[in-house]
N, C-alpha and C. Protein backbone atom coordinates (compact mmCIF):
# COMPACT_ATOMS: atom_id res chain seq x y z
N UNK A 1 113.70 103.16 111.88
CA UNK A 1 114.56 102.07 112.26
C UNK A 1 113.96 100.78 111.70
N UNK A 2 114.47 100.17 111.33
CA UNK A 2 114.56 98.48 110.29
C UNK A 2 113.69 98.12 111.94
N UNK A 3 112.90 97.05 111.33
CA UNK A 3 112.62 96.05 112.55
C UNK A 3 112.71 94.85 111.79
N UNK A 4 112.98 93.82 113.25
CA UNK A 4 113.73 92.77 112.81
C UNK A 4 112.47 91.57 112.94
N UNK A 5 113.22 90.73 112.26
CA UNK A 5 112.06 89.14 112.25
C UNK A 5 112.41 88.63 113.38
N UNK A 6 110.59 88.13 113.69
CA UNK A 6 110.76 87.62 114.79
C UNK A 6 111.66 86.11 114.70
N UNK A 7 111.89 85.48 116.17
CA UNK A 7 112.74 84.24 115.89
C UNK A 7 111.27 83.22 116.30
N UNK A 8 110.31 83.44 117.34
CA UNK A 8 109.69 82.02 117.79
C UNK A 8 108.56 82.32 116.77
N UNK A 9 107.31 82.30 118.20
CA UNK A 9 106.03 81.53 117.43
C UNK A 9 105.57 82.16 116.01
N UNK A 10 106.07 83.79 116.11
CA UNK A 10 105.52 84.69 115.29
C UNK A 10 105.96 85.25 113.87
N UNK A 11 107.26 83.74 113.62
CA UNK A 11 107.78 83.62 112.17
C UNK A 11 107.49 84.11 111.20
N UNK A 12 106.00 82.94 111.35
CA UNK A 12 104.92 83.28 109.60
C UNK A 12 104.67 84.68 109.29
N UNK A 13 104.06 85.23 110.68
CA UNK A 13 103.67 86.91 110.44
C UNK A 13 104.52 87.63 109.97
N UNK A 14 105.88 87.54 110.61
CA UNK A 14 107.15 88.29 110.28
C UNK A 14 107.56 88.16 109.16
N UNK A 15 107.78 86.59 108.37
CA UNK A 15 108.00 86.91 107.18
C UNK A 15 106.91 87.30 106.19
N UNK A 16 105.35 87.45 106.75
CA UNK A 16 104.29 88.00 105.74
C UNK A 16 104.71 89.55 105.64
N UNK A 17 104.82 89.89 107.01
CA UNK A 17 105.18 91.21 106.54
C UNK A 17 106.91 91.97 105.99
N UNK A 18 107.82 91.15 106.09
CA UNK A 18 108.75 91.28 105.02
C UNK A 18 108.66 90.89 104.02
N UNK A 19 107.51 90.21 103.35
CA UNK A 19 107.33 89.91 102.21
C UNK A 19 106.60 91.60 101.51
N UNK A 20 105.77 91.89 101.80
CA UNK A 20 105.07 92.83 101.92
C UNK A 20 105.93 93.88 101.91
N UNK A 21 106.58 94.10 102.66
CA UNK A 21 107.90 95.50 102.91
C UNK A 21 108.37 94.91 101.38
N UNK A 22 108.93 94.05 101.40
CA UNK A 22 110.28 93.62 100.28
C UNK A 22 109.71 94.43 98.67
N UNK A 23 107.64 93.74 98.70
CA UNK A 23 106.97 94.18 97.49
C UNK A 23 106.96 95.74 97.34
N UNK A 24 106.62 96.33 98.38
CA UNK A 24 106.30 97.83 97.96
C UNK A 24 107.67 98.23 97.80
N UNK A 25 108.93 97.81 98.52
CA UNK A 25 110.13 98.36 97.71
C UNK A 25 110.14 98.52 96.46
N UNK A 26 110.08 97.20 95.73
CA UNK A 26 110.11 97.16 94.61
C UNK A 26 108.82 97.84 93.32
N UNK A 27 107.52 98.26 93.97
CA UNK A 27 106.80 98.44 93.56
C UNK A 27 106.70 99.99 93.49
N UNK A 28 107.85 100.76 94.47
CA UNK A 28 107.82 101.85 94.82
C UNK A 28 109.04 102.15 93.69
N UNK A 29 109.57 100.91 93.43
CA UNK A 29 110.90 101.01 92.51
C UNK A 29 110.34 101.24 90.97
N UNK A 30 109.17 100.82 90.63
CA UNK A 30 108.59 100.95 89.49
C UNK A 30 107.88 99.37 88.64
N UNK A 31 107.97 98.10 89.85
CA UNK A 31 107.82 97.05 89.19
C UNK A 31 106.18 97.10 89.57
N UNK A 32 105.47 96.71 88.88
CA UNK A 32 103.75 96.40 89.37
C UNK A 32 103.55 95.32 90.57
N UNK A 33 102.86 96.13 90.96
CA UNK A 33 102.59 95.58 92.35
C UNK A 33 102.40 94.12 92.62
N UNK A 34 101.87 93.39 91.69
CA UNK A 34 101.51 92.00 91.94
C UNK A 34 102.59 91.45 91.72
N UNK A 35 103.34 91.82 90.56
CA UNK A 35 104.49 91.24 90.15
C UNK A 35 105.56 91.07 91.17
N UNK A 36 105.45 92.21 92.30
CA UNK A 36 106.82 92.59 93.00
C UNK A 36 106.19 91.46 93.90
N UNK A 37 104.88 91.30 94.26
CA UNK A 37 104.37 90.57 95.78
C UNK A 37 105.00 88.75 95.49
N UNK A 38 104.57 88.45 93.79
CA UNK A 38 105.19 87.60 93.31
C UNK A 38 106.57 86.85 93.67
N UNK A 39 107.12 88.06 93.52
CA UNK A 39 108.52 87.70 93.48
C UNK A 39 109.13 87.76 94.42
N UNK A 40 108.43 88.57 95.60
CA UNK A 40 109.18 88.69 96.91
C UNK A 40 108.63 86.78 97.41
N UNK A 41 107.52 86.62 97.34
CA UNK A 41 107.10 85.14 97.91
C UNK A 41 107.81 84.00 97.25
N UNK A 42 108.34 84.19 96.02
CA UNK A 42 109.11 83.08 95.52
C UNK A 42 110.63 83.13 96.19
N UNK A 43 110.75 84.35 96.43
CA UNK A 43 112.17 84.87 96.91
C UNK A 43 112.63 84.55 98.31
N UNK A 44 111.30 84.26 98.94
CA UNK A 44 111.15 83.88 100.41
C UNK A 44 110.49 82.56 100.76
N UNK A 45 110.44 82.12 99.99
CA UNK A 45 109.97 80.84 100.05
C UNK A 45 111.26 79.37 100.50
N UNK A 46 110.70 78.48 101.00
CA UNK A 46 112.06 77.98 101.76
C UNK A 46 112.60 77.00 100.61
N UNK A 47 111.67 76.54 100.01
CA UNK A 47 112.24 75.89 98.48
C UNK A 47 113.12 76.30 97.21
N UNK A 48 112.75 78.11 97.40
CA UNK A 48 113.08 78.76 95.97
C UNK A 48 112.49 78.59 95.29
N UNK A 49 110.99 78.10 95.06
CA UNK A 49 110.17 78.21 93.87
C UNK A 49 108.56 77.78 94.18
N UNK A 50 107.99 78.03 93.78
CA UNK A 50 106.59 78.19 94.10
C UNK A 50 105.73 77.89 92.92
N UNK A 51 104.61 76.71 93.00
CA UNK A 51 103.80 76.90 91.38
C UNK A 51 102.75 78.09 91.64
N UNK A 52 101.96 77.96 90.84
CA UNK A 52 101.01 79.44 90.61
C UNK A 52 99.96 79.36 92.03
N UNK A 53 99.72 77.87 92.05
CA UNK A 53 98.76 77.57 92.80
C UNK A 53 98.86 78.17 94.64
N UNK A 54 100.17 77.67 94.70
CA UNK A 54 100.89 77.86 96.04
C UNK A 54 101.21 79.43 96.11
N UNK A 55 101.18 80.13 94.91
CA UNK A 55 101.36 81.75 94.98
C UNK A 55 99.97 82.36 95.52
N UNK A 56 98.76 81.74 94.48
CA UNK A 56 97.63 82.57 94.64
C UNK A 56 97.07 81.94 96.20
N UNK A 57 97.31 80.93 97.03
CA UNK A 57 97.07 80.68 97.93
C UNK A 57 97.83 81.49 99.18
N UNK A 58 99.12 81.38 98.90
CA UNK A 58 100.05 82.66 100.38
C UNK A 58 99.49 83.71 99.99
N UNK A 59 99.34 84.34 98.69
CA UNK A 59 98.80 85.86 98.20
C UNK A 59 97.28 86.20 98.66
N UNK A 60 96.99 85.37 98.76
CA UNK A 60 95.32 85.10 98.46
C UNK A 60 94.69 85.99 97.45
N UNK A 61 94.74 85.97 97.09
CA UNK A 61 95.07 86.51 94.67
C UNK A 61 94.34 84.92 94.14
N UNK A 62 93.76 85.50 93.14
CA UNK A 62 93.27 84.73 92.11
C UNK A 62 94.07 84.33 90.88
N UNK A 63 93.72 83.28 90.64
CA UNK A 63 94.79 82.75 89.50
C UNK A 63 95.14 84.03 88.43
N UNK A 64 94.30 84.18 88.31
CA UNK A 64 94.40 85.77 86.69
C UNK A 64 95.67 86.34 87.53
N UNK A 65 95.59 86.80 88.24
CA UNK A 65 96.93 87.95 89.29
C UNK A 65 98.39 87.06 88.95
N UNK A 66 97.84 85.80 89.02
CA UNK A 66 99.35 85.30 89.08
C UNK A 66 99.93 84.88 88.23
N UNK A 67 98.95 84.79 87.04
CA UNK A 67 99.33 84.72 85.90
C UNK A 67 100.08 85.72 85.43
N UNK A 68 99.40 86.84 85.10
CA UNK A 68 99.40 87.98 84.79
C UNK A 68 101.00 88.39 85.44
N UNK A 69 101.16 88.39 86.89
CA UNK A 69 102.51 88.59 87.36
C UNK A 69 103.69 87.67 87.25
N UNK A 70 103.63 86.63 86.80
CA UNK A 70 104.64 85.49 86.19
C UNK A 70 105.26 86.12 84.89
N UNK A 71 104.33 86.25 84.22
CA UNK A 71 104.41 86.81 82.89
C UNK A 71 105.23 87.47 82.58
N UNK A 72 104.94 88.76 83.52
CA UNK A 72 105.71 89.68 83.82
C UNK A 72 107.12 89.68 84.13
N UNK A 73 107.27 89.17 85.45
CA UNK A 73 107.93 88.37 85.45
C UNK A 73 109.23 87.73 84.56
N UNK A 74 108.96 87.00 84.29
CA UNK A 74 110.01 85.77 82.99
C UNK A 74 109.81 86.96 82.00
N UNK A 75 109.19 87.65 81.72
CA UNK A 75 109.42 88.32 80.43
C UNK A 75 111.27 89.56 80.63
N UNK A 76 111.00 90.02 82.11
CA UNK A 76 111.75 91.02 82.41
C UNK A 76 112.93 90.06 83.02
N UNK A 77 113.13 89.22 83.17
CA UNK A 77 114.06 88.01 83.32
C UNK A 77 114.28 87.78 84.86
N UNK A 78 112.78 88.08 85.63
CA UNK A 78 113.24 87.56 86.83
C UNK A 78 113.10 86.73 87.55
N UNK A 79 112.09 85.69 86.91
CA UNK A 79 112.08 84.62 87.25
C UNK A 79 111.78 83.59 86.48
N UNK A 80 112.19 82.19 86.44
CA UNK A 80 112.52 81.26 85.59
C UNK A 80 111.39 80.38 85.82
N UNK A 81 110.68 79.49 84.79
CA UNK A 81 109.36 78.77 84.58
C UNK A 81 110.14 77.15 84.76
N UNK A 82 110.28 76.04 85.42
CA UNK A 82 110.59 74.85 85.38
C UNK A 82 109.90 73.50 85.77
N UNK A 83 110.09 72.74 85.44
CA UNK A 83 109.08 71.41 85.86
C UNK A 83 109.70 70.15 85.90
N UNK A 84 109.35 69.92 86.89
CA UNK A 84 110.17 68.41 87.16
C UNK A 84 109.58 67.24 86.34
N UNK A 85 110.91 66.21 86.06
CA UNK A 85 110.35 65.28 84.86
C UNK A 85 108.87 64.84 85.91
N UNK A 86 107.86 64.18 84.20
CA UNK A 86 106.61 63.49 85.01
C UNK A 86 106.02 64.37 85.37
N UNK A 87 105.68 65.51 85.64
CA UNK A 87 104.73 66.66 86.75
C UNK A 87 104.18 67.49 85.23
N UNK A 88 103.07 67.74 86.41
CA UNK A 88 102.19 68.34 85.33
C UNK A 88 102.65 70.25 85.72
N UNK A 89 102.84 70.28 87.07
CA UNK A 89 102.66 71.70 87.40
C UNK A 89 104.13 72.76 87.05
N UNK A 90 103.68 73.66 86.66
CA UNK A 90 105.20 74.78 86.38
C UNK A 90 105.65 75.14 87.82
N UNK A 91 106.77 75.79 87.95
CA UNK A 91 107.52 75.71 89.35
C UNK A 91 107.95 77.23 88.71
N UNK A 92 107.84 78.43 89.37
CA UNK A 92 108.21 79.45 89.65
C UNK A 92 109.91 79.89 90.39
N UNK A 93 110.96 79.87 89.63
CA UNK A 93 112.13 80.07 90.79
C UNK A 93 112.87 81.38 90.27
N UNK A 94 113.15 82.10 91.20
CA UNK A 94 114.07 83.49 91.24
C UNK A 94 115.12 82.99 90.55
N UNK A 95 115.37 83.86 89.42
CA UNK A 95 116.57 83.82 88.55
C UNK A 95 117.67 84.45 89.32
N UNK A 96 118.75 83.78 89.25
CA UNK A 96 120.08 83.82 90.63
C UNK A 96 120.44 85.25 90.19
N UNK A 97 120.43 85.39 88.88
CA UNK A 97 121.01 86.18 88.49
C UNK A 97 120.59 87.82 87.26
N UNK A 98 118.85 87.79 88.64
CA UNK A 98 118.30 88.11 87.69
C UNK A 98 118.41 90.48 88.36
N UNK A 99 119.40 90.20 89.25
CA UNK A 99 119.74 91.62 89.98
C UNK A 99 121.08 92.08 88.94
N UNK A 100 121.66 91.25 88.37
CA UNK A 100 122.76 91.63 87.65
C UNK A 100 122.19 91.64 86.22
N UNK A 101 121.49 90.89 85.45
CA UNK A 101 120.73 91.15 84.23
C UNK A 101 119.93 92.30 84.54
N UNK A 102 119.09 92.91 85.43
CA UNK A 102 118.49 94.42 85.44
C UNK A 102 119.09 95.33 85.30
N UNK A 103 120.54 95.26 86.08
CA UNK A 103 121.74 96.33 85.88
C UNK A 103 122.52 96.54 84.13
N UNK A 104 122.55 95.17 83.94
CA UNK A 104 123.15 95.30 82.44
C UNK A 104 121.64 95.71 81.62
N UNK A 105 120.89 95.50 81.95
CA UNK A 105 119.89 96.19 80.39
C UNK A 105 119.72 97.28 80.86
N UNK A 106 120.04 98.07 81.88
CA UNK A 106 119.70 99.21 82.37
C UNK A 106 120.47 100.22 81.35
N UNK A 107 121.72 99.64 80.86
CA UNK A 107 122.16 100.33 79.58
C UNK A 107 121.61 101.31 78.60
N UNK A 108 119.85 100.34 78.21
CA UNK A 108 119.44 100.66 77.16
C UNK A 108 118.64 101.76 77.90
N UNK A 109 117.62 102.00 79.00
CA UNK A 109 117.23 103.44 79.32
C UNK A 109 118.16 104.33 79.69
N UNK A 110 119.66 103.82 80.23
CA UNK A 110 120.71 105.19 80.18
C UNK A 110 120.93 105.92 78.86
N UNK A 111 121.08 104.90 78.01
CA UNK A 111 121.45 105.33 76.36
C UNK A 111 120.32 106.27 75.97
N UNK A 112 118.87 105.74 76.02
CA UNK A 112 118.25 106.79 75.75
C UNK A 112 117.57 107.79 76.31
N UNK A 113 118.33 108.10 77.74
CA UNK A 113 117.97 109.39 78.18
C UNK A 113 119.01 110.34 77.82
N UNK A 114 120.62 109.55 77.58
CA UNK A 114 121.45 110.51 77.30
C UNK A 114 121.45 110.41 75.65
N UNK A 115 120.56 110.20 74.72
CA UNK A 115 120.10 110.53 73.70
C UNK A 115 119.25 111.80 73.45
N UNK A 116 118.12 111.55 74.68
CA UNK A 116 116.93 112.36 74.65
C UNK A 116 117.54 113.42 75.20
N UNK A 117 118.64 113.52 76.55
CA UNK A 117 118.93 114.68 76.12
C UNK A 117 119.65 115.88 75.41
N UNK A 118 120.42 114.66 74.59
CA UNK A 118 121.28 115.55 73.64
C UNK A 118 120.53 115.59 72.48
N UNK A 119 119.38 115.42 71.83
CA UNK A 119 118.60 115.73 71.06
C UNK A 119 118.03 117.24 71.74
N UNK A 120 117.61 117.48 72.77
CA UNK A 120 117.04 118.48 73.81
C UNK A 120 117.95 119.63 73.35
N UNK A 121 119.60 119.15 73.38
CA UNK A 121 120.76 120.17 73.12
C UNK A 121 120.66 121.14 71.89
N UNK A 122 120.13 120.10 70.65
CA UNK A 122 120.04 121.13 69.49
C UNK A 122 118.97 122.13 69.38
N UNK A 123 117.56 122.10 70.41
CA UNK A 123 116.93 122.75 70.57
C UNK A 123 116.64 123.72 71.72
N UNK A 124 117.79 123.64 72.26
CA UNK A 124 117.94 124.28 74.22
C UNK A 124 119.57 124.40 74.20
N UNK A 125 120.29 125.97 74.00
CA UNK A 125 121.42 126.09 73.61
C UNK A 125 122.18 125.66 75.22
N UNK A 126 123.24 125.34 75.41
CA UNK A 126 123.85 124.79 76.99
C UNK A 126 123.84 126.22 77.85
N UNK A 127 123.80 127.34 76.92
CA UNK A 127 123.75 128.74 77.50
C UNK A 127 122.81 128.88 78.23
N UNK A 128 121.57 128.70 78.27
CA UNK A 128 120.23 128.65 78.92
C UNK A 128 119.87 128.00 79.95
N UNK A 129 119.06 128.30 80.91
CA UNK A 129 118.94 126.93 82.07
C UNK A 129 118.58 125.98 81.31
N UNK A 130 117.40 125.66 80.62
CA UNK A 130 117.26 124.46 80.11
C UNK A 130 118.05 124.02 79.74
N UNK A 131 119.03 124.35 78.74
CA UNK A 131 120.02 123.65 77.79
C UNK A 131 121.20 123.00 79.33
N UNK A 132 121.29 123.66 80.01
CA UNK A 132 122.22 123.57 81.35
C UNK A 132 121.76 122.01 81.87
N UNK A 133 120.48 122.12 82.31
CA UNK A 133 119.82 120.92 82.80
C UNK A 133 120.08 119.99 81.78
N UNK A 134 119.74 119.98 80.60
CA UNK A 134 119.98 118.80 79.77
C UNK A 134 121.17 118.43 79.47
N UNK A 135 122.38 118.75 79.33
CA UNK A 135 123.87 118.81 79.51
C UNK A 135 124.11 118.17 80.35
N UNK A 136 123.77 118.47 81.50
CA UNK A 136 123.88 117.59 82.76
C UNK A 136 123.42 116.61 82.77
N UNK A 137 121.64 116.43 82.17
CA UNK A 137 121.65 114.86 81.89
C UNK A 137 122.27 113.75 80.74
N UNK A 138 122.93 114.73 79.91
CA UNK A 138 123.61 113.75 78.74
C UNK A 138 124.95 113.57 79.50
N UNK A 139 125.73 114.34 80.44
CA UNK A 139 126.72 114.16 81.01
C UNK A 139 126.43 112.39 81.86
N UNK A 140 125.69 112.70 82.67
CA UNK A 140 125.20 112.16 83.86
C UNK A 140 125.12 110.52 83.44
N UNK A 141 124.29 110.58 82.41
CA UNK A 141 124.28 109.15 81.65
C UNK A 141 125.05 108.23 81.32
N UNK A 142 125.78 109.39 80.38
CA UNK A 142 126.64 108.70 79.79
C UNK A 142 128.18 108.65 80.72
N UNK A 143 127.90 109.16 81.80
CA UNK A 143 128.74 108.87 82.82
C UNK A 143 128.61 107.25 83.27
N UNK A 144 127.07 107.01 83.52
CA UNK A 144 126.54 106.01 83.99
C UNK A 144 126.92 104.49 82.88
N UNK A 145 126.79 104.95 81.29
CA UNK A 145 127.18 103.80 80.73
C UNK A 145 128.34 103.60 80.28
N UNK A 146 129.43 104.65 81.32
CA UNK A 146 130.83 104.29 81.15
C UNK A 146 130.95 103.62 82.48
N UNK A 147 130.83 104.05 83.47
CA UNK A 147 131.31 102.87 84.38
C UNK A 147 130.27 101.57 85.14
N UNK A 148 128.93 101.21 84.22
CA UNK A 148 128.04 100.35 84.66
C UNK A 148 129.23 98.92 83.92
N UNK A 149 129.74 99.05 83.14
CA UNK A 149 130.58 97.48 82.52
C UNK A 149 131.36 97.22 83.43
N UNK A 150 132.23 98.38 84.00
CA UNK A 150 132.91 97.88 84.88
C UNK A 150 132.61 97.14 86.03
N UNK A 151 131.67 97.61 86.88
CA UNK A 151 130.77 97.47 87.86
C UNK A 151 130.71 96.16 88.04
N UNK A 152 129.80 95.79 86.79
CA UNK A 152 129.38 94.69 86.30
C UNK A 152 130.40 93.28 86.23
N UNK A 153 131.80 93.72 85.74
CA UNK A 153 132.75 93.41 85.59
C UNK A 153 133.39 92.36 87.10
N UNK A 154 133.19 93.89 87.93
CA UNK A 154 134.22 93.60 89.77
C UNK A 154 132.77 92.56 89.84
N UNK A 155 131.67 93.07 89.97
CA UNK A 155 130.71 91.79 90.67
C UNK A 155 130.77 90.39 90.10
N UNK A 156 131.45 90.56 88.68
CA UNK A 156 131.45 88.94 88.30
C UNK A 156 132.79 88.44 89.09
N UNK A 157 133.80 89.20 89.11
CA UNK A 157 134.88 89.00 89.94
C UNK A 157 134.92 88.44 91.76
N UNK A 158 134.12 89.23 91.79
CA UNK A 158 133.92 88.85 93.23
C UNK A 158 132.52 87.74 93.35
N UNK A 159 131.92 87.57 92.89
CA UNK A 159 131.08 86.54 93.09
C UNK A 159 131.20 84.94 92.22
N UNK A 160 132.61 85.04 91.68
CA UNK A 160 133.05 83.57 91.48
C UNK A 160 134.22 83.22 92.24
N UNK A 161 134.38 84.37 93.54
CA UNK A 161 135.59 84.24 94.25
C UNK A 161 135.52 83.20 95.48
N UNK A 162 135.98 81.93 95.50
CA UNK A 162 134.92 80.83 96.47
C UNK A 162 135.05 81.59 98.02
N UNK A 163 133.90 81.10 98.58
CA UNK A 163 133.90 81.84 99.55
C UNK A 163 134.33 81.35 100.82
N UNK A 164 134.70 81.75 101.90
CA UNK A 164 135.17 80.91 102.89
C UNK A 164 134.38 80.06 103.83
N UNK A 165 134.06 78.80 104.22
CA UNK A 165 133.10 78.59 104.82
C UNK A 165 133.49 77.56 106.29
């Protein structure tokens, strides 16, 4: 059963440890661990953005960690590097839109698993279990990069739909 955040004195703890839950999701998802702890604290942060300094301090991580997980980071497009005119320091903020850019490049490992396994096909006839299993994953895929545009499509639809407030 989910447990819930606390509401009074015991805030901070509650959101340390949904920060923490939020990371190993994602770390369990395949993102590196520092990176995910990263991004859950920028993600939870009451500003939306965090410099390195203010990371390795909630983390208690050393600058190298947070480097290293920024990096990471902006490279995989999930979070954006900015600085206010005059300031010396970079500002860390969650790219709004960086759950719908993971889904669209997700394209390129569907494409090449349902590559890899129809390459599998000319060497594993569909007659065979193996060839069976791999059929299924060239099916499966390329199932996946027929209806991921659409997907993609309704969520742009519905998330420029103003909302009621």
């Amino acid at each position: 059963m989910a447990e819930t955040l606390d509401t009074g004195g015991d805030q901070e703890s509650a959101a340390t440890r949904f920060l923490e839950r939020f990371a190993m999701i994602m770390s369990d998802s395949g993102y590196p661990r520092m990176a995910a702890r990263v991004f859950a604290a920028i993600l939870t942060s009451e500003e939306g953005r965090r410099t390195a300094a203010e990371l390795a301090e909630q983390l208690r991580v050393g600058p190298p960690a947070i480097s290293g997980a920024v990096k990471y980071l902006m490279r995989v497009g999930m979070i954006t590097r900015e600085r206010d005119p005059g300031q010396r320091r970079d500002h860390y903020r969650v790219d709004q839109s960086a759950w719908y850019k993971a889904a669209l490049s997700s394209d390129e490992v569907y494409r090449r698993f349902e590559e890899g396994a129809h390459d599998g096909l000319a060497v594993f006839s569909p007659d065979t279990p193996a060839g069976a299993r791999l059929e299924e994953i060239e099916r499966f895929f390329a199932f996946l990069r027929s209806e991921v545009p659409g997907l993609m499509h309704k969520w742009q639809e519905l998330n420029t739909v103003p909302k009621d407030g």
